[in-house]
C-alpha atoms as a PDB file:
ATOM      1  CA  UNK A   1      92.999  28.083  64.843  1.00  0.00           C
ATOM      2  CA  UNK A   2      89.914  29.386  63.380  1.00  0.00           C
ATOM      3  CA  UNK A   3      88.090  27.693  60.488  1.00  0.00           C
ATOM      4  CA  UNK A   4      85.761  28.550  57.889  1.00  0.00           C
ATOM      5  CA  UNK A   5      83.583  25.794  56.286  1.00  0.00           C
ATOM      6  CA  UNK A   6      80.012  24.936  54.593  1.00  0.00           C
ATOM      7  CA  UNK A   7      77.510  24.459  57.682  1.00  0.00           C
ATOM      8  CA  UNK A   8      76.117  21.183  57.270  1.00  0.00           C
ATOM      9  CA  UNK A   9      72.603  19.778  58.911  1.00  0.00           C
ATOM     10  CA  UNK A  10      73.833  19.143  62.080  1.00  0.00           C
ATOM     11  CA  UNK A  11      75.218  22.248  62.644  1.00  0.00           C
ATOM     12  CA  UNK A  12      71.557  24.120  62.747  1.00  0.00           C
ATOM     13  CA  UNK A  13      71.384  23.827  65.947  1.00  0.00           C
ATOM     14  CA  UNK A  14      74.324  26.015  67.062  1.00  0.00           C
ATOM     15  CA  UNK A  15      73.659  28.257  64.396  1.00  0.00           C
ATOM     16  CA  UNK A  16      70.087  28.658  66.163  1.00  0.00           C
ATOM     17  CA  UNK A  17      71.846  29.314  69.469  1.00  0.00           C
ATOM     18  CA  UNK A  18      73.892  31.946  68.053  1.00  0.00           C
ATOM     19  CA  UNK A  19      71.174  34.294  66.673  1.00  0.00           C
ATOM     20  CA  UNK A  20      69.375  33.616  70.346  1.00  0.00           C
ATOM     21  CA  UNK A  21      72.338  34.677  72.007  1.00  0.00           C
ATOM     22  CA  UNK A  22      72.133  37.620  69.783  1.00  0.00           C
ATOM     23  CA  UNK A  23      68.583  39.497  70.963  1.00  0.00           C
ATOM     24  CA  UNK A  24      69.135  42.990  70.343  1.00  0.00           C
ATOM     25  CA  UNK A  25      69.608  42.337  66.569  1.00  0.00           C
ATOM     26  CA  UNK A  26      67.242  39.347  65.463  1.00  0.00           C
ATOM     27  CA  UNK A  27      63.459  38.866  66.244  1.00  0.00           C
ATOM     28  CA  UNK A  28      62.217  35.634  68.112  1.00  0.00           C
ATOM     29  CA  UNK A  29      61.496  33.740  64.600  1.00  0.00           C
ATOM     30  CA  UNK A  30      64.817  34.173  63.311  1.00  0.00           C
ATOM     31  CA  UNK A  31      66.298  31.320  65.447  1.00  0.00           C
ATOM     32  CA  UNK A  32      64.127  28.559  64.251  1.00  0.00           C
ATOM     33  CA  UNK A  33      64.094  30.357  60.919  1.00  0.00           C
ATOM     34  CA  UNK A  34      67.816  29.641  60.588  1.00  0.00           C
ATOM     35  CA  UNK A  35      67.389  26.183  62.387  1.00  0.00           C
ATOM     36  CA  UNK A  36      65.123  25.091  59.777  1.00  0.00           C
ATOM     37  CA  UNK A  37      67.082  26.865  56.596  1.00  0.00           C
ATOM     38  CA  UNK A  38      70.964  25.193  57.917  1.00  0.00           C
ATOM     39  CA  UNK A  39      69.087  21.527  58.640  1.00  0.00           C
ATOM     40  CA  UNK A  40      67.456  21.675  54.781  1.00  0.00           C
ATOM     41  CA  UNK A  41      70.730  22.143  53.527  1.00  0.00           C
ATOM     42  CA  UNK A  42      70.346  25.664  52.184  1.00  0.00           C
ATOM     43  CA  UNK A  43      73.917  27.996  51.368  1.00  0.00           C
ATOM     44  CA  UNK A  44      75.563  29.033  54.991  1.00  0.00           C
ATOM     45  CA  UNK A  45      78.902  29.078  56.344  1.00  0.00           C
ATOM     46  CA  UNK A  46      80.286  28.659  59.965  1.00  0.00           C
ATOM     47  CA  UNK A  47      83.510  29.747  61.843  1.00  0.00           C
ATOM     48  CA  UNK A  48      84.562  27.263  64.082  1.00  0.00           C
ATOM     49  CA  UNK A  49      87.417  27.104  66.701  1.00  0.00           C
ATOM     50  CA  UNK A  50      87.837  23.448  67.160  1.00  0.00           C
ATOM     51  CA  UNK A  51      84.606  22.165  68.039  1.00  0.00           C
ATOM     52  CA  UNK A  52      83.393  25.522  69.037  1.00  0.00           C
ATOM     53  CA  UNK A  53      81.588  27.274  66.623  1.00  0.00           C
ATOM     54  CA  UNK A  54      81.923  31.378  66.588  1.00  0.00           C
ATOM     55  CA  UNK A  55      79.552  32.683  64.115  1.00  0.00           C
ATOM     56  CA  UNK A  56      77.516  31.842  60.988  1.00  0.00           C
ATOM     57  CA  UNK A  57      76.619  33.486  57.740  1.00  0.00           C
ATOM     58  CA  UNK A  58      73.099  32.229  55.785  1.00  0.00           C
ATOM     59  CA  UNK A  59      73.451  33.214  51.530  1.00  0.00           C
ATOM     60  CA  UNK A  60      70.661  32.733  49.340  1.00  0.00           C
ATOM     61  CA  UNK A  61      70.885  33.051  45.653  1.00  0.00           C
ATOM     62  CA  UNK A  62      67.737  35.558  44.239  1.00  0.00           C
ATOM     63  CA  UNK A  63      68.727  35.535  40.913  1.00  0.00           C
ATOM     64  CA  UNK A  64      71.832  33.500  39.385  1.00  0.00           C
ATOM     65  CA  UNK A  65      74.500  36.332  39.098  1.00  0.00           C
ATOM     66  CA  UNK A  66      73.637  37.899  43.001  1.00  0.00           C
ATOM     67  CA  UNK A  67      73.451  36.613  46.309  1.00  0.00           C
ATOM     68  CA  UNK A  68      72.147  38.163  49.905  1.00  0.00           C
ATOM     69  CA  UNK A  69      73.447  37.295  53.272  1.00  0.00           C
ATOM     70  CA  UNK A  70      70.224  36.685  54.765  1.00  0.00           C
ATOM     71  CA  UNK A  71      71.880  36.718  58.044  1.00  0.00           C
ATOM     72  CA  UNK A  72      75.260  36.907  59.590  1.00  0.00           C
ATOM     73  CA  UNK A  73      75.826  36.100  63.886  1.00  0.00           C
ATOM     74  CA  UNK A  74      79.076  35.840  65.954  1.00  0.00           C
ATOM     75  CA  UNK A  75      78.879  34.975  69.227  1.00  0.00           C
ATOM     76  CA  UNK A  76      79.190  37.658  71.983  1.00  0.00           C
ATOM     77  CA  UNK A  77      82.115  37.070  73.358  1.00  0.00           C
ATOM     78  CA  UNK A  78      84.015  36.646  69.819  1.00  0.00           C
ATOM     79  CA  UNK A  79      82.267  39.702  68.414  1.00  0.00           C
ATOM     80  CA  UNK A  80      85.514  42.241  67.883  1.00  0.00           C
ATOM     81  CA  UNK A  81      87.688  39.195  66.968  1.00  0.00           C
ATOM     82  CA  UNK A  82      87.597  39.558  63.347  1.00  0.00           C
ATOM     83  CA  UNK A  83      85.123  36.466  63.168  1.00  0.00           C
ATOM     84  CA  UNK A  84      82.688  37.958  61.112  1.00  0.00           C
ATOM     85  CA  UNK A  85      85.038  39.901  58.319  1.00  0.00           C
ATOM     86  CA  UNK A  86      86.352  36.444  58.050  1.00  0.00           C
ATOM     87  CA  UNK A  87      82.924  34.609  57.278  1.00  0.00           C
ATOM     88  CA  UNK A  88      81.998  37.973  54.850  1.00  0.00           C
ATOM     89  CA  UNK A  89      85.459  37.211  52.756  1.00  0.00           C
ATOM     90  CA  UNK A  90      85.124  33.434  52.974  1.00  0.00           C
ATOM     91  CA  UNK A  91      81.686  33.451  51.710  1.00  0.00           C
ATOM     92  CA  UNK A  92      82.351  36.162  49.221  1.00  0.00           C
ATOM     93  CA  UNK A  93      85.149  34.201  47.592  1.00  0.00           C
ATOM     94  CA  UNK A  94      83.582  31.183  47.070  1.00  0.00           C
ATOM     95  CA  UNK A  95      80.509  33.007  45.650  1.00  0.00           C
ATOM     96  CA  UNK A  96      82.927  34.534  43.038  1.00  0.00           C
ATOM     97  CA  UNK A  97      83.880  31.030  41.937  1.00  0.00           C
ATOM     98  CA  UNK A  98      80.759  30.501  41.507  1.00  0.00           C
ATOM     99  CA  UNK A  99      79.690  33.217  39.589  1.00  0.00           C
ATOM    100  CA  UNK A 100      78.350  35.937  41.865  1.00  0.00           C
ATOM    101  CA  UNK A 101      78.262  39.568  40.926  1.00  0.00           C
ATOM    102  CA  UNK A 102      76.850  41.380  43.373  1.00  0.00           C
ATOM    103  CA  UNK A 103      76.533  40.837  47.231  1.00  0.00           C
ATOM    104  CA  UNK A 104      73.354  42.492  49.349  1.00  0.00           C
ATOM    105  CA  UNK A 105      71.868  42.407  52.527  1.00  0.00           C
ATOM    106  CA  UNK A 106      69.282  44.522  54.508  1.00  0.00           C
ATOM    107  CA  UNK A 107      69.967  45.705  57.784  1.00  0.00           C
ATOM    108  CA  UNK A 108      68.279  48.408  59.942  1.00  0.00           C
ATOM    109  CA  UNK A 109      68.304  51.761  58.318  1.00  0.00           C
ATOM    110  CA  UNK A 110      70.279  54.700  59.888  1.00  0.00           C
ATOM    111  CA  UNK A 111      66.925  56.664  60.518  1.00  0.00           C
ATOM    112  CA  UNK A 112      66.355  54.001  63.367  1.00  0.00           C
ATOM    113  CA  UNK A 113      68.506  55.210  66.035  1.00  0.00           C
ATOM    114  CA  UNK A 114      69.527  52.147  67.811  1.00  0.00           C
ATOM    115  CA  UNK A 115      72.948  51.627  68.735  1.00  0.00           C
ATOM    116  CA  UNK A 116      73.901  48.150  67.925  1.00  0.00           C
ATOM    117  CA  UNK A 117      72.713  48.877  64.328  1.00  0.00           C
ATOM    118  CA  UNK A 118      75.136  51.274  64.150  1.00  0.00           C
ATOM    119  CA  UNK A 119      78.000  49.292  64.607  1.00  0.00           C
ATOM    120  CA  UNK A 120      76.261  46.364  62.030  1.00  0.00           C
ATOM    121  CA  UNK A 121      76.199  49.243  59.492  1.00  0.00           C
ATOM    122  CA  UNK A 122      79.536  49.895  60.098  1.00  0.00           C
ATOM    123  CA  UNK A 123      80.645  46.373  59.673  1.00  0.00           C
ATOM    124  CA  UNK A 124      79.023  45.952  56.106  1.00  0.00           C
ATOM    125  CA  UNK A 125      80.713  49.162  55.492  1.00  0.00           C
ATOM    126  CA  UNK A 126      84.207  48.246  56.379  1.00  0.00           C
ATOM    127  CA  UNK A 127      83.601  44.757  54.390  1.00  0.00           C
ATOM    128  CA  UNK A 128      83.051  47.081  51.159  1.00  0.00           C
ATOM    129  CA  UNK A 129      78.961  47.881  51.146  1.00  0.00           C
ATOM    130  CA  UNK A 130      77.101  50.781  50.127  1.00  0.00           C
ATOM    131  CA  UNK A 131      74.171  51.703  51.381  1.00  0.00           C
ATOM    132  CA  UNK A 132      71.963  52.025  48.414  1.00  0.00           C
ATOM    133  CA  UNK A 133      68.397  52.416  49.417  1.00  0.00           C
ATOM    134  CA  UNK A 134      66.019  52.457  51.834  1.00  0.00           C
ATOM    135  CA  UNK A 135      62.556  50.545  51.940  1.00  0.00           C
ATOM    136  CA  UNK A 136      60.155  51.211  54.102  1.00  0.00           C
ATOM    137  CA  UNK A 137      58.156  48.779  55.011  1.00  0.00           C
ATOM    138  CA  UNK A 138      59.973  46.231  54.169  1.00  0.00           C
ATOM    139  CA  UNK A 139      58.196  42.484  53.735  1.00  0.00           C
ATOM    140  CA  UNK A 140      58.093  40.698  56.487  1.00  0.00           C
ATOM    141  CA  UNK A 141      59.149  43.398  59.007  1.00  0.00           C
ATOM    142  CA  UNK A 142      57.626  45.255  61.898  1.00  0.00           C
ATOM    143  CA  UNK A 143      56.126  48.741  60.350  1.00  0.00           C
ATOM    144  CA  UNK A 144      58.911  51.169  61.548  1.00  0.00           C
ATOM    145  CA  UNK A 145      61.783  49.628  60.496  1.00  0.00           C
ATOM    146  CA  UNK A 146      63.010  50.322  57.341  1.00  0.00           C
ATOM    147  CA  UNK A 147      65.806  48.254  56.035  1.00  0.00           C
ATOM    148  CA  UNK A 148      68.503  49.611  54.246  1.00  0.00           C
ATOM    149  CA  UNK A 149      69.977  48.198  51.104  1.00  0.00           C
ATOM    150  CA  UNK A 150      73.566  47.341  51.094  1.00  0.00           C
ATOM    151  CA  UNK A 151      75.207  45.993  48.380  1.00  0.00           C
ATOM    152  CA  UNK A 152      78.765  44.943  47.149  1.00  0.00           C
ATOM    153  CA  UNK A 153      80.268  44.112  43.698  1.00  0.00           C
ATOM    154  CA  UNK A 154      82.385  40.983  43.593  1.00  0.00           C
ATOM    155  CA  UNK A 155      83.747  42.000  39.996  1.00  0.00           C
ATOM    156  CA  UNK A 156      83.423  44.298  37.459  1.00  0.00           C
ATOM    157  CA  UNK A 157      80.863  44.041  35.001  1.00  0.00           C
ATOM    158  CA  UNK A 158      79.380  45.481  31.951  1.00  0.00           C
ATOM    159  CA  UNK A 159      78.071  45.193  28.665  1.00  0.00           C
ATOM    160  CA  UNK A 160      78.966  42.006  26.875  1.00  0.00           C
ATOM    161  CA  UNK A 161      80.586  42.467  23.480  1.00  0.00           C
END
């Protein structure tokens, strides 16, 4: 049986082997990136199978009413599986109870024409994101890929009376 749970420090290191195993979507960095973010403790979730774990998702918190999944992996040979829908509606639940409005990522824009972005873009889709915008460059990326925006409301909001 699957489980979802809070990563704790000693999981970094899987969730570091997971983006590795994961090359044509994450830049070399990115593993010891999410090494270093999982071992300090910051917001991620894993899905485990027993002692096996299947995927992670990394959240931070920008502002105190949004969150972004920073960065979302499943193993290859669990990709398909559902893995990842689960760790999108895990994570988006609990950040509801605690006060989240809004969801976003980035991901590779459509103008890239790279096939394994395609089905990523699809995924956020199904998992109830809309594209929003496009930046170009984006921080911290290579010049020539521009991220798109996806985002996803958790609730309703509006003016406060």
């Amino acid at each position: 049986m699957r489980t979802i749970r809070r990563c704790r420090p000693e999981d970094a290191a899987a969730c570091a082997e997971i983006v590795r195993g994961a090359r044509e979507h994450f830049d070399e960095h990115v593993a010891e990136e999410v090494r270093g973010a999982v071992a300090s403790g910051e917001a991620a979730w894993v899905a485990m199978q027993g002692e096996h774990h299947l995927g992670f998702a990394l959240v931070s918190r920008p502002l105190p009413r949004t969150a972004e999944i920073r960065y979302l992996a499943v193993v290859a040979d669990s990709r398909g599986a559902g893995v990842g829908g689960e760790l999108v509606e895990a994570v988006c639940a609990e950040l509801v109870d605690d006060g989240v409005d809004l969801v976003l990522l980035h991901t590779l824009d459509v103008s890239v024409d790279y096939a394994p972005y395609e089905r990523t873009r699809a995924f956020w889709r199904r998992h109830g994101f809309v594209r929003v915008a496009v930046i170009d460059p984006f921080p911290g990326w290579r010049p020539g890929n521009p991220a798109a925006l996806f985002v996803r409301a958790l609730r309703i909001t509006g003016p406060k009376t």
